[in-house]
Each structure stands twice: as C-alpha cells, then as structure tokens.
PDB file of N, CA and C in Angstrom:
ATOM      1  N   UNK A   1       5.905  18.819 -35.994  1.00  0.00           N
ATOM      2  CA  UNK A   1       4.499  18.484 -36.128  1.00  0.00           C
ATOM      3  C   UNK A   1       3.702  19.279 -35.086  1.00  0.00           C
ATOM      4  N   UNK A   2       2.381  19.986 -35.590  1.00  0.00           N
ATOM      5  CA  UNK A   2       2.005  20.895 -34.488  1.00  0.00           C
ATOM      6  C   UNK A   2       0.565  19.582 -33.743  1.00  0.00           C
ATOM      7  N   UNK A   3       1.102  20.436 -32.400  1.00  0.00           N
ATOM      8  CA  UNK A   3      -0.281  19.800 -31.627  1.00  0.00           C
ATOM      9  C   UNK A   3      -1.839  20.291 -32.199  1.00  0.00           C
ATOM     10  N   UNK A   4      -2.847  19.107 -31.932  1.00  0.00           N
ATOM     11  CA  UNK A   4      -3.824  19.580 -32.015  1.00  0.00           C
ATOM     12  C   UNK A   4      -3.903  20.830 -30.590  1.00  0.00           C
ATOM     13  N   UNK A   5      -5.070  21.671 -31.053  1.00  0.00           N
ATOM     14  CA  UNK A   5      -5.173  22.875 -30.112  1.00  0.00           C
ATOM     15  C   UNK A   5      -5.898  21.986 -28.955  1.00  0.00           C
ATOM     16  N   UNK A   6      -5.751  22.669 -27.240  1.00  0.00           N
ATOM     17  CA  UNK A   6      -6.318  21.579 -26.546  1.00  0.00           C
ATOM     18  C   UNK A   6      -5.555  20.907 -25.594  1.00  0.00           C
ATOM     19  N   UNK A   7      -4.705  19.767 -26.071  1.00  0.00           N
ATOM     20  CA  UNK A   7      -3.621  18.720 -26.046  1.00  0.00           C
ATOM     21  C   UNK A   7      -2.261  19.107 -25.348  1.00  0.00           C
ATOM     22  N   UNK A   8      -2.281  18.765 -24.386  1.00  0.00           N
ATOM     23  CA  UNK A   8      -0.760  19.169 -23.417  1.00  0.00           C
ATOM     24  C   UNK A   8      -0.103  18.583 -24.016  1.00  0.00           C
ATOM     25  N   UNK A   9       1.517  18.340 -23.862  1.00  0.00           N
ATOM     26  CA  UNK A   9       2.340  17.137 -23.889  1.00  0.00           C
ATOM     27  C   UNK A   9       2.113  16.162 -22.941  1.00  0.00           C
ATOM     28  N   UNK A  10       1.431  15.624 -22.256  1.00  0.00           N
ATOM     29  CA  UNK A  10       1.748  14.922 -20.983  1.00  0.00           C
ATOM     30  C   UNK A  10       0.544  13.747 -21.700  1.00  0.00           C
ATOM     31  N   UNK A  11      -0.532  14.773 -22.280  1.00  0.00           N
ATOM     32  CA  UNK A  11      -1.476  14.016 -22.715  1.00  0.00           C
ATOM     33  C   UNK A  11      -0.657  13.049 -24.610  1.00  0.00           C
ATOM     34  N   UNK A  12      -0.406  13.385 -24.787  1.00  0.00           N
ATOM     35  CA  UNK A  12       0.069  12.542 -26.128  1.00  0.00           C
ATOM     36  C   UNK A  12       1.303  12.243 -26.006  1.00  0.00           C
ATOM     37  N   UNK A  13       2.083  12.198 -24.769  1.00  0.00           N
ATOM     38  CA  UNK A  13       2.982  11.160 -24.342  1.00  0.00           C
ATOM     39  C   UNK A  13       3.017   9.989 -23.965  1.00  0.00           C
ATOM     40  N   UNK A  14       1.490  10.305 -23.077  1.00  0.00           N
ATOM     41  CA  UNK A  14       1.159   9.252 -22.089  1.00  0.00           C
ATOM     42  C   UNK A  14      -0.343   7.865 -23.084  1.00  0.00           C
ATOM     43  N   UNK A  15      -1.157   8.656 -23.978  1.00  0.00           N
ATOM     44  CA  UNK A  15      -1.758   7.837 -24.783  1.00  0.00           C
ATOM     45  C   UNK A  15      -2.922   8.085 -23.861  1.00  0.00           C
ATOM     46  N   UNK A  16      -2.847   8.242 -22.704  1.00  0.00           N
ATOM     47  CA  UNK A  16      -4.151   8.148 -21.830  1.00  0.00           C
ATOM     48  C   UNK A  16      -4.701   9.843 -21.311  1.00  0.00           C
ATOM     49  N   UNK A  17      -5.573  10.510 -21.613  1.00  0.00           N
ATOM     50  CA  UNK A  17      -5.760  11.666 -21.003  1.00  0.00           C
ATOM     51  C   UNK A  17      -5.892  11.771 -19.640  1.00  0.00           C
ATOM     52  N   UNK A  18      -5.831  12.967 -18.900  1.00  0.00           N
ATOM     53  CA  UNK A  18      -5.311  12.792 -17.986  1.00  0.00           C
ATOM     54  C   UNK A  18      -6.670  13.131 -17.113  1.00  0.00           C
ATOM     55  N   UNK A  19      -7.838  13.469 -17.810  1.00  0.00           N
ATOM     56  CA  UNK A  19      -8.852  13.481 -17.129  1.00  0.00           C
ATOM     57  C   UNK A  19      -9.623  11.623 -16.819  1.00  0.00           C
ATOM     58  N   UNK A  20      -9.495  11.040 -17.516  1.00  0.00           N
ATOM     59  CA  UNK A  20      -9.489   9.337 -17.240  1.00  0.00           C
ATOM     60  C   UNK A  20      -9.112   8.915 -16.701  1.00  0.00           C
ATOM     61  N   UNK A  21      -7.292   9.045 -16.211  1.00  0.00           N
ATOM     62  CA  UNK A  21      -6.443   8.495 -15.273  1.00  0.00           C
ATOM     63  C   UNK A  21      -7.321   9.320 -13.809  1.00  0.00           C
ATOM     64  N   UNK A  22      -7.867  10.449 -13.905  1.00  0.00           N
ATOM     65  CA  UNK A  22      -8.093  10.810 -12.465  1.00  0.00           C
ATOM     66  C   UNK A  22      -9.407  10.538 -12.234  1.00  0.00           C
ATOM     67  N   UNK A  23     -10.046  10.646 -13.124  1.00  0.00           N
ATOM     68  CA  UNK A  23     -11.534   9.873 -13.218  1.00  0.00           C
ATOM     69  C   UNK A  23     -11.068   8.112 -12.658  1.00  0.00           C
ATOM     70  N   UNK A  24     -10.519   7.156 -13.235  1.00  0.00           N
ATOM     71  CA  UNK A  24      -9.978   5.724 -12.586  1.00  0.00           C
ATOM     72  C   UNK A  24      -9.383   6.174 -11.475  1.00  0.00           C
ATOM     73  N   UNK A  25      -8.705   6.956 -11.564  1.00  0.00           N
ATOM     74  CA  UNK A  25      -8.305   7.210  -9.703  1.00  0.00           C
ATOM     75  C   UNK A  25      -9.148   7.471  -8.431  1.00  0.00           C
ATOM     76  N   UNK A  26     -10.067   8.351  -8.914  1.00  0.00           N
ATOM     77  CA  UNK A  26     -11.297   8.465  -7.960  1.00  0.00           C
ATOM     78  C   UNK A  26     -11.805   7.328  -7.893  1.00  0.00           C
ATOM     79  N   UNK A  27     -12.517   6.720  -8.482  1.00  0.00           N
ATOM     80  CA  UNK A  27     -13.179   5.384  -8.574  1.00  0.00           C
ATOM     81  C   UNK A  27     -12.517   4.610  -7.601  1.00  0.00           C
ATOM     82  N   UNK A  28     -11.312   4.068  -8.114  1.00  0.00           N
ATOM     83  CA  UNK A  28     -10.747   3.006  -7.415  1.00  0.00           C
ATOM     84  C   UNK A  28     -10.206   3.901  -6.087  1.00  0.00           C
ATOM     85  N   UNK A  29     -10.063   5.242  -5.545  1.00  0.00           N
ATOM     86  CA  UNK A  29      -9.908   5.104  -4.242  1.00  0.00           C
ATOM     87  C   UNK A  29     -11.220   5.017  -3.453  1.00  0.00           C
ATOM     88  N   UNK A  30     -12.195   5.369  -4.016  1.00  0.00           N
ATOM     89  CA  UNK A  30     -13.442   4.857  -3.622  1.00  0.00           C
ATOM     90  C   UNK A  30     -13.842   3.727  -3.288  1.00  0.00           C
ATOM     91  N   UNK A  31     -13.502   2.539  -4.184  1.00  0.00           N
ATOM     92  CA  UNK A  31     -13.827   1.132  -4.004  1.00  0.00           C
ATOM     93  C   UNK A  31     -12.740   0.727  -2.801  1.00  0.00           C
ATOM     94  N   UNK A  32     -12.001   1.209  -3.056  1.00  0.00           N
ATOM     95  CA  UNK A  32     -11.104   1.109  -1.562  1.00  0.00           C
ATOM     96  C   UNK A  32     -11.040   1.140  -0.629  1.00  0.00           C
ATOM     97  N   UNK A  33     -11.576   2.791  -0.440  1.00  0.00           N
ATOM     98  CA  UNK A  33     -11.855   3.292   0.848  1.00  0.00           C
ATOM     99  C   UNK A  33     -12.936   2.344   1.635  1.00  0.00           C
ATOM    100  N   UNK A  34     -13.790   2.367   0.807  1.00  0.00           N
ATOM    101  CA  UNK A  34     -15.491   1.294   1.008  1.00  0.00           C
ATOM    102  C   UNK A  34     -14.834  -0.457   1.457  1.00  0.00           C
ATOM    103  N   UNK A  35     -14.027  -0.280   0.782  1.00  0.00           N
ATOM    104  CA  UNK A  35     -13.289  -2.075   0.692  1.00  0.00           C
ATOM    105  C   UNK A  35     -12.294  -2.055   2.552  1.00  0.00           C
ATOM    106  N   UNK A  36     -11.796  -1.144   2.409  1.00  0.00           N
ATOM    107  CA  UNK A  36     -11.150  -0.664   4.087  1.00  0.00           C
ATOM    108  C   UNK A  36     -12.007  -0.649   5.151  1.00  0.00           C
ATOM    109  N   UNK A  37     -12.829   0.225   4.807  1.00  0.00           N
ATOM    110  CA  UNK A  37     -14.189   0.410   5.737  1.00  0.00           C
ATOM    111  C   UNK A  37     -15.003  -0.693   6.554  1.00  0.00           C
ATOM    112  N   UNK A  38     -15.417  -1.251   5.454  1.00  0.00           N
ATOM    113  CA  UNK A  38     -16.149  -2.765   5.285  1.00  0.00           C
ATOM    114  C   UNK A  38     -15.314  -3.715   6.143  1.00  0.00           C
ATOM    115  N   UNK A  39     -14.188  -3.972   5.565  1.00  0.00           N
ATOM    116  CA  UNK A  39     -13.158  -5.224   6.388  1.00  0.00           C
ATOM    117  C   UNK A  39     -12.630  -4.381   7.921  1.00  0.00           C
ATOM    118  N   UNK A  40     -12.307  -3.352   8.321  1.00  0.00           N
ATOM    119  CA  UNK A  40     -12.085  -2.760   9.593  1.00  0.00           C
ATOM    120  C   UNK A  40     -13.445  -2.981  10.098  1.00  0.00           C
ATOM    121  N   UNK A  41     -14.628  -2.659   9.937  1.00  0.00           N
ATOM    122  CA  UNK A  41     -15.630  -2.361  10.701  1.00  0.00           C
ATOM    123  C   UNK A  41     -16.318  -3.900  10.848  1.00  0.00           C
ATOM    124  N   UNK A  42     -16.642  -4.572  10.085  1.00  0.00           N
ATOM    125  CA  UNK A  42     -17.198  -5.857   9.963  1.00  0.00           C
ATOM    126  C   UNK A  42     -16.203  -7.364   9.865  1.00  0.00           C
ATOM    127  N   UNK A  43     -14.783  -6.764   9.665  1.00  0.00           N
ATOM    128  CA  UNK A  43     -15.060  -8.106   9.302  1.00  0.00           C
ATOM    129  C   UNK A  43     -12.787  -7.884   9.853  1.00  0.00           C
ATOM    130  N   UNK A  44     -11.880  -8.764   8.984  1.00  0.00           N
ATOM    131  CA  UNK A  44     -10.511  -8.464   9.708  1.00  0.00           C
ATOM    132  C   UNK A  44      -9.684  -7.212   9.555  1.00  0.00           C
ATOM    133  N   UNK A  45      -9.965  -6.490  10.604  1.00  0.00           N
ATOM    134  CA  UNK A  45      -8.795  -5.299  10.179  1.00  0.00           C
ATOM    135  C   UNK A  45      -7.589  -5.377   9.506  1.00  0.00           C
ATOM    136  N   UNK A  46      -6.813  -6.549   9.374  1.00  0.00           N
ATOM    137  CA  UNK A  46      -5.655  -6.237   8.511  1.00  0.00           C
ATOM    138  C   UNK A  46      -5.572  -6.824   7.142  1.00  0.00           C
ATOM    139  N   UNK A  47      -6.695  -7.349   6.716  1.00  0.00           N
ATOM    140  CA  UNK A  47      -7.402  -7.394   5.419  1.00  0.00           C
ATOM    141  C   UNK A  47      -7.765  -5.931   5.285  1.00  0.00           C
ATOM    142  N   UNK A  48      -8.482  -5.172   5.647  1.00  0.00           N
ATOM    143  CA  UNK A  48      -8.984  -4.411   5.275  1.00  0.00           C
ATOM    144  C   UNK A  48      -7.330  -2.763   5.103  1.00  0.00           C
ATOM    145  N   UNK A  49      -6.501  -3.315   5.753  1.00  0.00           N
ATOM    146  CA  UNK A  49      -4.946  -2.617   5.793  1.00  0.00           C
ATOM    147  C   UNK A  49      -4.533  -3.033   4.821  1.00  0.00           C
ATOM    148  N   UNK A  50      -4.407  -4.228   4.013  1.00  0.00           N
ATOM    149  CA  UNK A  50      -3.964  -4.978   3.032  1.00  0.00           C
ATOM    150  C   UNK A  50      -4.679  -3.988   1.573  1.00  0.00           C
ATOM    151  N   UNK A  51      -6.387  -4.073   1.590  1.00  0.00           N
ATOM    152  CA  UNK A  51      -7.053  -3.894   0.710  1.00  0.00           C
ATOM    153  C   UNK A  51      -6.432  -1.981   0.424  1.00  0.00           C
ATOM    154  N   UNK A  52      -6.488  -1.292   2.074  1.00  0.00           N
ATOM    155  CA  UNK A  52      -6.112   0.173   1.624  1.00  0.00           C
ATOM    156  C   UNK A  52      -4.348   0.121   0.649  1.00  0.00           C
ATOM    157  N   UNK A  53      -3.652  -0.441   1.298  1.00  0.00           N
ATOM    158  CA  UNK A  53      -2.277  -0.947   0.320  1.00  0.00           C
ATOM    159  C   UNK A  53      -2.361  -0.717  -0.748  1.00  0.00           C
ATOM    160  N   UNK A  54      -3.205  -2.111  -1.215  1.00  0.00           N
ATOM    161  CA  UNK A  54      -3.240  -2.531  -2.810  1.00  0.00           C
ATOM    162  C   UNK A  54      -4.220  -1.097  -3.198  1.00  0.00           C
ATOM    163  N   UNK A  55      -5.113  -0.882  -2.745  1.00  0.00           N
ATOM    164  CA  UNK A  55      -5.468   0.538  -3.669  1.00  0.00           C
ATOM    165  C   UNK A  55      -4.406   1.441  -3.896  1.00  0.00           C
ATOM    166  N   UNK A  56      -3.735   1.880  -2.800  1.00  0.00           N
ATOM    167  CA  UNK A  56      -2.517   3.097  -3.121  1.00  0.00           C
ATOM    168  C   UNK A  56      -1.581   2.286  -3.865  1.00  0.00           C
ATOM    169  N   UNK A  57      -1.438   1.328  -4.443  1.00  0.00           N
ATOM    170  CA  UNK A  57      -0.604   0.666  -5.029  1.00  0.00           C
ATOM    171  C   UNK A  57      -1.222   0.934  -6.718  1.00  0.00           C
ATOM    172  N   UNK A  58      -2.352   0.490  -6.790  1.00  0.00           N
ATOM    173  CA  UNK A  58      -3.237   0.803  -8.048  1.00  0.00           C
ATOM    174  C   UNK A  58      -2.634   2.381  -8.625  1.00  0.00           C
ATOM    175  N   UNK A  59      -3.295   3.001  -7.740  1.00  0.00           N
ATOM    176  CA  UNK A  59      -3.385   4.216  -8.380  1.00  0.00           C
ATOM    177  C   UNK A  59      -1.561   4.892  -8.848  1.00  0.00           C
ATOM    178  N   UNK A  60      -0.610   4.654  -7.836  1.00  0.00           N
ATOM    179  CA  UNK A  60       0.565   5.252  -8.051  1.00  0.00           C
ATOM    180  C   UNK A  60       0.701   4.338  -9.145  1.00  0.00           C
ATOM    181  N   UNK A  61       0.621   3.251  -9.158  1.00  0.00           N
ATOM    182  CA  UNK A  61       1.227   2.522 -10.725  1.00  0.00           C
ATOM    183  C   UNK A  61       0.386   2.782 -11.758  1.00  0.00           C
ATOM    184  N   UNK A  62      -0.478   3.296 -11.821  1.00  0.00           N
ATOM    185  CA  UNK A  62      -1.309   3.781 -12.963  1.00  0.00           C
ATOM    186  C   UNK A  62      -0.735   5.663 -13.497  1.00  0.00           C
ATOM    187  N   UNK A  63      -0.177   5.943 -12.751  1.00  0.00           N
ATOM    188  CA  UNK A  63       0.803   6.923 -12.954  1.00  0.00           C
ATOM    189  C   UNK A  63       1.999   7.016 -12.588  1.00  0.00           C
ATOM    190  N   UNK A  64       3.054   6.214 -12.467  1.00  0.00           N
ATOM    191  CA  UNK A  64       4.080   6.045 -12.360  1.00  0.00           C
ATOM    192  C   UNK A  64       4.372   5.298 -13.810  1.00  0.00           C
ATOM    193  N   UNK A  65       3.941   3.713 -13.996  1.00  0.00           N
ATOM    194  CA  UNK A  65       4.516   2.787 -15.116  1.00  0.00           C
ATOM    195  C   UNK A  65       3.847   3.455 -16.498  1.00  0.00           C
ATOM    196  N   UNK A  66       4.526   3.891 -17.541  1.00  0.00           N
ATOM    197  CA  UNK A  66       3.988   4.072 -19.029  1.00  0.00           C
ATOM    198  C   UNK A  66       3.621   2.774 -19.233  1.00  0.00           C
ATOM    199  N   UNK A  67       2.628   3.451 -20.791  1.00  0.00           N
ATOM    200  CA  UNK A  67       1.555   1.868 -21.277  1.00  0.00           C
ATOM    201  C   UNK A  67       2.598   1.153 -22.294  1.00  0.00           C
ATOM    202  N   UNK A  68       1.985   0.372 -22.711  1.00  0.00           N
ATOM    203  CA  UNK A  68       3.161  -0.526 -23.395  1.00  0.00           C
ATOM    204  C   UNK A  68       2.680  -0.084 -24.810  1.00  0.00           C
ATOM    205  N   UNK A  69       3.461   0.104 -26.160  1.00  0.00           N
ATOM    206  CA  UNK A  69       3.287   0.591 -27.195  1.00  0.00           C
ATOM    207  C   UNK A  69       2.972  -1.159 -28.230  1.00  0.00           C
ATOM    208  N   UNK A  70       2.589  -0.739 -29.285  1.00  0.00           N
ATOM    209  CA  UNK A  70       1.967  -1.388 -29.755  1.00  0.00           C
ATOM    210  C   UNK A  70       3.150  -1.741 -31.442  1.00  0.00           C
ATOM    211  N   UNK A  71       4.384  -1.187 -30.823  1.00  0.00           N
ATOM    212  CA  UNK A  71       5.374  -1.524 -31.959  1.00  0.00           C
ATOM    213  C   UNK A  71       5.797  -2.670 -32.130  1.00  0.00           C
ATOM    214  N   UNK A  72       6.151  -2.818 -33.405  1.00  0.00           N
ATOM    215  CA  UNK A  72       6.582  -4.090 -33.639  1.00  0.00           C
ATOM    216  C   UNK A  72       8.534  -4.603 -32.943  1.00  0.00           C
ATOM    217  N   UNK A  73       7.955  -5.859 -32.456  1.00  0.00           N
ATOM    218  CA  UNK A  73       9.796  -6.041 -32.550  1.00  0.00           C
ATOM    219  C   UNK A  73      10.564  -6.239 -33.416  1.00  0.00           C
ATOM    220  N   UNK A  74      12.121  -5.780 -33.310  1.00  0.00           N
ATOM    221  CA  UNK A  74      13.410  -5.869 -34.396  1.00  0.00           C
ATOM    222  C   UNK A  74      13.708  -6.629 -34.304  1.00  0.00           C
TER     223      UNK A  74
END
C-alpha cells in the first residue's frame, strides 16, 4: 500500500503527527516551567521540584507509551 506523499512512517505508526506531539510538548513544558517558577519563587520549593518531575514525566510518556487502538477484542 503506497503512502500518501508527505507522511513519514513514524507519522502513520504512531496515529498522532509529530508536529502536535511537539506542539503538546512545548506547551506543557511551558506550563511547567511557569508551574516550577511560581512554587520555587513564591510559594514551596519542593512542590515546585515535584511539579518540574511530573512535567518531564508528561512529555517522555507522551512519546515513549503508543496510543491504544480502537480494535475489537477476540
């Protein structure tokens, strides 16, 4: 079956293009960084160590775990 022209493999493996996954990646290290910032400067530093965590946690599992398919079970 030929690819549409365009279309990597990585992109119709994954279901998600790969300009979205890095587009959500920016975002959320943004809200992060801001979320780190905020709790170090104002408020408990290791909340705000916690919050940088769970962002690098976001993003590697948003490219590490595949999406779940929509097949039926046997």
């Amino acid at each position: 079956m030929k690819r549409p022209p365009g279309r990597s493999r990585l992109i119709k493996e994954t279901g998600v293009p790969t300009t979205i996954k890095l587009t959500l990646s920016l975002i959320v290290a943004l809200v992060g960084l801001g979320a780190y910032l905020l709790e170090t400067k104002l408020g408990d530093p290791t909340i705000g160590i916690i919050a940088g965590l769970l962002t690098a946690f976001m993003i590697l599992s948003m490219w590490i775990f595949p999406e779940t398919s929509k097949k039926k079970a046997q």
